[in-house]
Protein backbone atom coordinates (compact mmCIF):
# COMPACT_ATOMS: atom_id res chain seq x y z
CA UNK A 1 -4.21 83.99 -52.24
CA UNK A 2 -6.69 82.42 -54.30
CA UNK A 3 -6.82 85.05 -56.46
CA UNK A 4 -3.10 85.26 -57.25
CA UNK A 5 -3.41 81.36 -58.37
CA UNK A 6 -5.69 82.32 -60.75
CA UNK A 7 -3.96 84.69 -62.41
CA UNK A 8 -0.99 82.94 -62.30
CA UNK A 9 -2.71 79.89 -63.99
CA UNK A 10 -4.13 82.64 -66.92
CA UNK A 11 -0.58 83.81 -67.08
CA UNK A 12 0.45 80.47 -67.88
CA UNK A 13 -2.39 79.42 -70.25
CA UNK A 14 -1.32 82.78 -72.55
CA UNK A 15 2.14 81.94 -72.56
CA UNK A 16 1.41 78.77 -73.73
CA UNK A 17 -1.10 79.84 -76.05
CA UNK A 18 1.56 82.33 -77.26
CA UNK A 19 4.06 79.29 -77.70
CA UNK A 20 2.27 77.33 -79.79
CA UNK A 21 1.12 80.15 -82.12
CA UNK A 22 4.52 81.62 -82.31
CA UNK A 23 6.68 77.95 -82.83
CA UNK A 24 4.09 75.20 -83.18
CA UNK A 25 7.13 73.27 -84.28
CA UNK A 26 9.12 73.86 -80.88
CA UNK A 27 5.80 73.33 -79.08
CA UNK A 28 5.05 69.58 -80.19
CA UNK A 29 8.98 68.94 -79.42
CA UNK A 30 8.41 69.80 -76.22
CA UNK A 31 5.03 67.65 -75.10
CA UNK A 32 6.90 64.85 -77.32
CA UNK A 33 10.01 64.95 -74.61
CA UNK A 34 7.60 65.51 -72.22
CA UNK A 35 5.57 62.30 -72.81
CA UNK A 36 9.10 60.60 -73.44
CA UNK A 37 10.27 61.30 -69.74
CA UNK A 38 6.99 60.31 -68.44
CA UNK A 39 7.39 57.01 -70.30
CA UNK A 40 10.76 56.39 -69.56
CA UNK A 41 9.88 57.10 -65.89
CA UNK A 42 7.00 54.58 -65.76
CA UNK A 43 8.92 52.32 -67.44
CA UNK A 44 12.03 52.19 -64.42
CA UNK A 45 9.25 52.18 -61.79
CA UNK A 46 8.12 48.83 -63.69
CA UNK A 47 11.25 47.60 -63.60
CA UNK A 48 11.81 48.44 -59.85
CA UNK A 49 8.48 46.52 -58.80
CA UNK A 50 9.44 43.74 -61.12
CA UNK A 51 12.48 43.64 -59.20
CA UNK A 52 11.05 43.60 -55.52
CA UNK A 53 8.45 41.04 -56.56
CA UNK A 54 10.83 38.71 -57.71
């Protein structure tokens, strides 16, 4: 089982290797969404305590 994680995690580290070389452009428009949501999701969690607090 442990073994099958690893590969899978090398699987994933080419094809994302193989992203970025291929469509760097596509590539940093991804993380940037990525960071976006993560943002925008810290950001309503904020709100939500600021809301129970007060």
């Amino acid at each position: 089982m442990a073994q099958a994680k690893k590969i899978g995690m090398y699987l994933l580290l080419i094809f994302v290797i193989y992203t970025i070389i291929t469509s760097p452009t596509r590539a940093a428009e991804l993380v940037q969404s990525g960071f976006v949501g993560i943002s925008d999701a810290a950001k309503a969690v904020g709100t939500f305590m600021t809301g129970l607090v007060n």
